[in-house]
N, C-alpha and C. Protein backbone atom coordinates (compact mmCIF):
# COMPACT_ATOMS: atom_id res chain seq x y z
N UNK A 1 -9.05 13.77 23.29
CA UNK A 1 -8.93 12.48 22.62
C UNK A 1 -7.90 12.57 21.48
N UNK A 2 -7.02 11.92 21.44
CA UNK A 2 -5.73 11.73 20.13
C UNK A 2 -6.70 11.05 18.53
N UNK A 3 -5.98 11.89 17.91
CA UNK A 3 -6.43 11.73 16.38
C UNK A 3 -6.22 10.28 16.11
N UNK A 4 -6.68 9.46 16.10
CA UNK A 4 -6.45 8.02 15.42
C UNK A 4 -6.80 7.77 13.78
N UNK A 5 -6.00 7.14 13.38
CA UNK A 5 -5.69 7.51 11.44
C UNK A 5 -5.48 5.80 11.19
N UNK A 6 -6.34 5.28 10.53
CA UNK A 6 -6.19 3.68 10.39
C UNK A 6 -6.00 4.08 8.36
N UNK A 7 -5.00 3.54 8.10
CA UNK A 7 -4.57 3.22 6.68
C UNK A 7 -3.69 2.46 5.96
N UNK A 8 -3.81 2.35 4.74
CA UNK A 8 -2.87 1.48 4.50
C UNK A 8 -2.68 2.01 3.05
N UNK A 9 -1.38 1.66 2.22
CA UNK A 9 -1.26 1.65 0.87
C UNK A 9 -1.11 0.14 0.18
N UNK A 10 -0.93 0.56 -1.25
CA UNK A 10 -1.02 -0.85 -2.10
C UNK A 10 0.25 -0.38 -3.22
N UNK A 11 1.59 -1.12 -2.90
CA UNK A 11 2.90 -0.47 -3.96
C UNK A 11 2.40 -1.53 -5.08
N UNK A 12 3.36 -1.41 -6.37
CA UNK A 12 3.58 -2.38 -7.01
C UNK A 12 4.70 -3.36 -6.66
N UNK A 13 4.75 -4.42 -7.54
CA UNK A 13 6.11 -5.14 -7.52
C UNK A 13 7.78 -4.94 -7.55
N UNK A 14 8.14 -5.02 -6.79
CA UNK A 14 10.00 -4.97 -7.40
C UNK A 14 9.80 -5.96 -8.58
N UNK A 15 10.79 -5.48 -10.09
CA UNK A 15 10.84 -6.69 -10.32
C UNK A 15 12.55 -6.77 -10.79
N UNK A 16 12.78 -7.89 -10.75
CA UNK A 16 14.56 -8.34 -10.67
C UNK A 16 14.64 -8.99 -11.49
N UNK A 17 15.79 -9.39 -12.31
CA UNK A 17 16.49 -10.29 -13.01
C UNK A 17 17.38 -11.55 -11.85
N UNK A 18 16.75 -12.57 -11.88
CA UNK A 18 17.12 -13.49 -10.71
C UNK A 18 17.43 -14.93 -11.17
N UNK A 19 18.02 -15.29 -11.06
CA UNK A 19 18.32 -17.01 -11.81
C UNK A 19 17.75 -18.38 -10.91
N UNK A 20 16.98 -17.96 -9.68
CA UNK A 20 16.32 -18.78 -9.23
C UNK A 20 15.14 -18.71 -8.49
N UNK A 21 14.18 -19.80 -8.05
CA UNK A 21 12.70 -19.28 -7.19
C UNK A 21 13.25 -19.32 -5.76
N UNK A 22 13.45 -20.10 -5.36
CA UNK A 22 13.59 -20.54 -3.41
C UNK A 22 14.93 -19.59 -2.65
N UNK A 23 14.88 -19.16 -1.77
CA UNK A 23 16.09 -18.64 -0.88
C UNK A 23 17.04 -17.63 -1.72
N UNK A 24 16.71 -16.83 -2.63
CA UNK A 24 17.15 -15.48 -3.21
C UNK A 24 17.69 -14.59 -2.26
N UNK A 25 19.22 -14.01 -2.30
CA UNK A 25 19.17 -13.10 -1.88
C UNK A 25 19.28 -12.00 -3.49
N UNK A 26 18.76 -10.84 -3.34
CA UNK A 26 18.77 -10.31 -4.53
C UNK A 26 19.30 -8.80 -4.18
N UNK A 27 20.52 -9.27 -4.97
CA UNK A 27 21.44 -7.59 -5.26
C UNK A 27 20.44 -6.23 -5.82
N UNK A 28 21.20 -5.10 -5.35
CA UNK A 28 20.81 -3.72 -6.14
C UNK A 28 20.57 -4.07 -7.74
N UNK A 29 21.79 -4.33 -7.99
CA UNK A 29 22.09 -4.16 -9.05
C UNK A 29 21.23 -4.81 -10.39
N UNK A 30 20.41 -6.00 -9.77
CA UNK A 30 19.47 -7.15 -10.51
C UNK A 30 17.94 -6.35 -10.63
N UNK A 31 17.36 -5.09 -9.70
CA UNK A 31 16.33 -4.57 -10.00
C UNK A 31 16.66 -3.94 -10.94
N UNK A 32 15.57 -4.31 -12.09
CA UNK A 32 15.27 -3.54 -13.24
C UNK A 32 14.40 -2.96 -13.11
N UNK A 33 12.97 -2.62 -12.06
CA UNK A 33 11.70 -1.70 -12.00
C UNK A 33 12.14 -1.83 -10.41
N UNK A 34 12.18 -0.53 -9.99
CA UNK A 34 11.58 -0.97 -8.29
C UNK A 34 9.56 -0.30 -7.79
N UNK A 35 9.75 -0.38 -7.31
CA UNK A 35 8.03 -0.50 -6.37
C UNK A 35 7.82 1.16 -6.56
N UNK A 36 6.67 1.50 -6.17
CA UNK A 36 5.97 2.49 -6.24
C UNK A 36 4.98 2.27 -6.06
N UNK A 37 4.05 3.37 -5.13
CA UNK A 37 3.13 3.13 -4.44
C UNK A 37 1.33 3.38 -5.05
N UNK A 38 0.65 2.67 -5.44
CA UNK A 38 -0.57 2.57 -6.26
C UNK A 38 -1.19 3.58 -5.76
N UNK A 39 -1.39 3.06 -4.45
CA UNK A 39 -3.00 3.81 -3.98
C UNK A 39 -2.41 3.80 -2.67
N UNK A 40 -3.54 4.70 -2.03
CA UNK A 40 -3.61 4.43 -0.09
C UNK A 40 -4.59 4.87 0.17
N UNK A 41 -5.20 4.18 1.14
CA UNK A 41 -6.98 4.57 2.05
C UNK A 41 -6.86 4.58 3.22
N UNK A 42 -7.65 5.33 3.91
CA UNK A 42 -7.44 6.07 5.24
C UNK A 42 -8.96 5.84 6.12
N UNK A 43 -9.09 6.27 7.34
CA UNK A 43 -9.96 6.57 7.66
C UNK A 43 -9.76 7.03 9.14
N UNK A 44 -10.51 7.91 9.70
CA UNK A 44 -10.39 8.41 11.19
C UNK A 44 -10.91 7.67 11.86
N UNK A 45 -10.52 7.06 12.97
CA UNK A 45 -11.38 6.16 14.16
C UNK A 45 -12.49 6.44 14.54
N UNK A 46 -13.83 5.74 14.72
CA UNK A 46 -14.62 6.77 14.84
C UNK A 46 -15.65 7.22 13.50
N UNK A 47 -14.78 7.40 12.80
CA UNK A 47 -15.63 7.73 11.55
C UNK A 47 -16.13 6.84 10.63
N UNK A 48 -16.74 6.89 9.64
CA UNK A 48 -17.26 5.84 8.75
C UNK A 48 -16.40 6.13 7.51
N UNK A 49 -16.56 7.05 7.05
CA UNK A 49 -15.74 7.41 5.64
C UNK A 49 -14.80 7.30 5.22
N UNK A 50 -14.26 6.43 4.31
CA UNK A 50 -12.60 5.87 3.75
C UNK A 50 -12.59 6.97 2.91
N UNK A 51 -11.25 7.34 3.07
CA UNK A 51 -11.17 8.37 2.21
C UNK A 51 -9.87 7.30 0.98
N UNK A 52 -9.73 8.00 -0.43
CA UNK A 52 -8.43 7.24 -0.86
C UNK A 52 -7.83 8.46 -1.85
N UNK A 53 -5.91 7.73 -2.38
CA UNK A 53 -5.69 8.34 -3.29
C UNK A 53 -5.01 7.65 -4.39
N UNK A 54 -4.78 7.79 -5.27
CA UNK A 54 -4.52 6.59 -6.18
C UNK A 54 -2.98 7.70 -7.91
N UNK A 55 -2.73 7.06 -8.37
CA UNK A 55 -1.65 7.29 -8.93
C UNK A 55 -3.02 7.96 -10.38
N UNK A 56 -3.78 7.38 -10.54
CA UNK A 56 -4.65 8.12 -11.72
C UNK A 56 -5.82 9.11 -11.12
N UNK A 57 -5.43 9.62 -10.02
CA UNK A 57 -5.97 11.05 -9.23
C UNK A 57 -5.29 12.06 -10.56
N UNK A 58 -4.40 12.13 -10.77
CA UNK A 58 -3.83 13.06 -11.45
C UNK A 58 -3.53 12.45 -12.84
N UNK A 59 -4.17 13.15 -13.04
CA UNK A 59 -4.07 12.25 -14.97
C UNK A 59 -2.80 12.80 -15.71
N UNK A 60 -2.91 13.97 -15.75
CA UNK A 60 -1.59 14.49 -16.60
C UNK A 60 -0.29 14.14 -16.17
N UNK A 61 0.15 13.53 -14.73
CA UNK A 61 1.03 12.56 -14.82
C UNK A 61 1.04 11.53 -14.49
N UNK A 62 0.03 10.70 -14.57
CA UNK A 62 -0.03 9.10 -15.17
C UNK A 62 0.21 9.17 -16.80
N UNK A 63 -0.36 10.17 -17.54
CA UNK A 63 0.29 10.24 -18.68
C UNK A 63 1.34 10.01 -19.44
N UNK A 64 2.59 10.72 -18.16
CA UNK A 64 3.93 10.67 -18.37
C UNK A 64 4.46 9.88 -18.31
N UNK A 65 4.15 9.43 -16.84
CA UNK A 65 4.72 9.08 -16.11
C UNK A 65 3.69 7.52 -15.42
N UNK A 66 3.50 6.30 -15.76
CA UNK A 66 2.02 5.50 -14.53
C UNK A 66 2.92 5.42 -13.13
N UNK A 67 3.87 5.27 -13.28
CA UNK A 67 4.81 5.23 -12.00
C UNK A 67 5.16 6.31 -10.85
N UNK A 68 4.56 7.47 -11.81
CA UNK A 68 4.97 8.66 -10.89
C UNK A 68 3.93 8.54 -9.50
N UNK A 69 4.41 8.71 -8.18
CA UNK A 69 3.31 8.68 -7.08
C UNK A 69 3.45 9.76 -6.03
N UNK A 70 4.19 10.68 -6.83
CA UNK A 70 4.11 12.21 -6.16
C UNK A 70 2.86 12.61 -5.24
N UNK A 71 1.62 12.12 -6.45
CA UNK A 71 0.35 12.52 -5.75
C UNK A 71 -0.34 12.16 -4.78
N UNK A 72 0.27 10.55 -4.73
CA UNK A 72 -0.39 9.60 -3.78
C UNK A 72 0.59 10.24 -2.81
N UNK A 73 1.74 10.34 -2.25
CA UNK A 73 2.54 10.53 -1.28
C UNK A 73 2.54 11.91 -0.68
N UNK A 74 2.41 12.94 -1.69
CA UNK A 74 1.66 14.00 -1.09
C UNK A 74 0.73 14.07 -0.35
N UNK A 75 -0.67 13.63 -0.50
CA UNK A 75 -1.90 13.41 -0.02
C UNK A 75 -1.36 12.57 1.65
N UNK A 76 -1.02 11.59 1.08
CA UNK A 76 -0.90 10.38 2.09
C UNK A 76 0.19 11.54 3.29
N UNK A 77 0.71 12.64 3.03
CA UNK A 77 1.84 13.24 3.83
C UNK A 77 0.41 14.17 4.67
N UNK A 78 -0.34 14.81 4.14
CA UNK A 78 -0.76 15.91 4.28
C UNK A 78 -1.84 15.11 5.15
N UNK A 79 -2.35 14.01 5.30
CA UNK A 79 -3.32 13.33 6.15
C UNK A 79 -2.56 12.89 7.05
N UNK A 80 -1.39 12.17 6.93
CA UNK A 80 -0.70 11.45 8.31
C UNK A 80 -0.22 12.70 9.25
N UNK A 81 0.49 13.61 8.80
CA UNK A 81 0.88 14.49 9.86
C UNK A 81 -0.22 15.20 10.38
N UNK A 82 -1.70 14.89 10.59
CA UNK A 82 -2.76 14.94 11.15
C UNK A 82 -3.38 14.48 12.31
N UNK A 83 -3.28 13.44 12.23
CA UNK A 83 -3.06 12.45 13.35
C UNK A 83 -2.21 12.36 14.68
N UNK A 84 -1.86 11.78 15.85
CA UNK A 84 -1.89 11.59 16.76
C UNK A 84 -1.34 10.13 16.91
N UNK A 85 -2.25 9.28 16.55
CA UNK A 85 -1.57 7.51 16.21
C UNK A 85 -2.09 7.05 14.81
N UNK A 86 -1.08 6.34 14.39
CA UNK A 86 -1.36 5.59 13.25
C UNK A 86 -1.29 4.53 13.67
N UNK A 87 -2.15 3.46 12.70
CA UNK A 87 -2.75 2.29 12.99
C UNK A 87 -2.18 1.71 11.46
N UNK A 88 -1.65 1.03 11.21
CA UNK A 88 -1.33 0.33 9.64
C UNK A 88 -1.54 -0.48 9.63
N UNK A 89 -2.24 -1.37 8.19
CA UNK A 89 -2.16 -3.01 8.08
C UNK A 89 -1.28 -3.55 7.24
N UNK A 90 -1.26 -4.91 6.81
CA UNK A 90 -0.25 -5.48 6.06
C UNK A 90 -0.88 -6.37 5.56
């Protein structure tokens, strides 16, 4: 039976300097913060247990850093190349 891996993450916002609401196209150059990834939760098909990881897993760099998501993307690396199929939502 193939590993089935259902998860998803939660980034933050881009945010831009933009001079209007409707039909934006928005340059490089206008992001002033880009995205980074909060959290992500997982679970094996089959199983009951969500597992998660989140950017204040590691305190000493949310400290530094709230943006840093080394930890979340680590984790989230070390579970997906586990699997067989991934399943994502949106």
């Amino acid at each position: 039976m193939p590993k089935i891996l259902i998860w998803d993450i939660e980034t933050s916002p881009i945010v831009a300097a933009v001079w209007g609401l409707f039909n934006q196209n928005i340059n490089f150059e206008s992001i002033l913060d880009d995205w980074y990834i909060i959290c992500a939760a997982w679970k094996w098909h089959g199983e009951d247990e969500v597992e998660t990881s989140s950017v204040l897993d590691c305190k000493t760099r949310f400290k530094k850093d709230h943006k840093d998501d080394y930890h979340v993307v680590r984790k989230l690396h070390q579970v997906l190349k586990q699997a067989d199929v991934l399943i994502a939502h949106n």
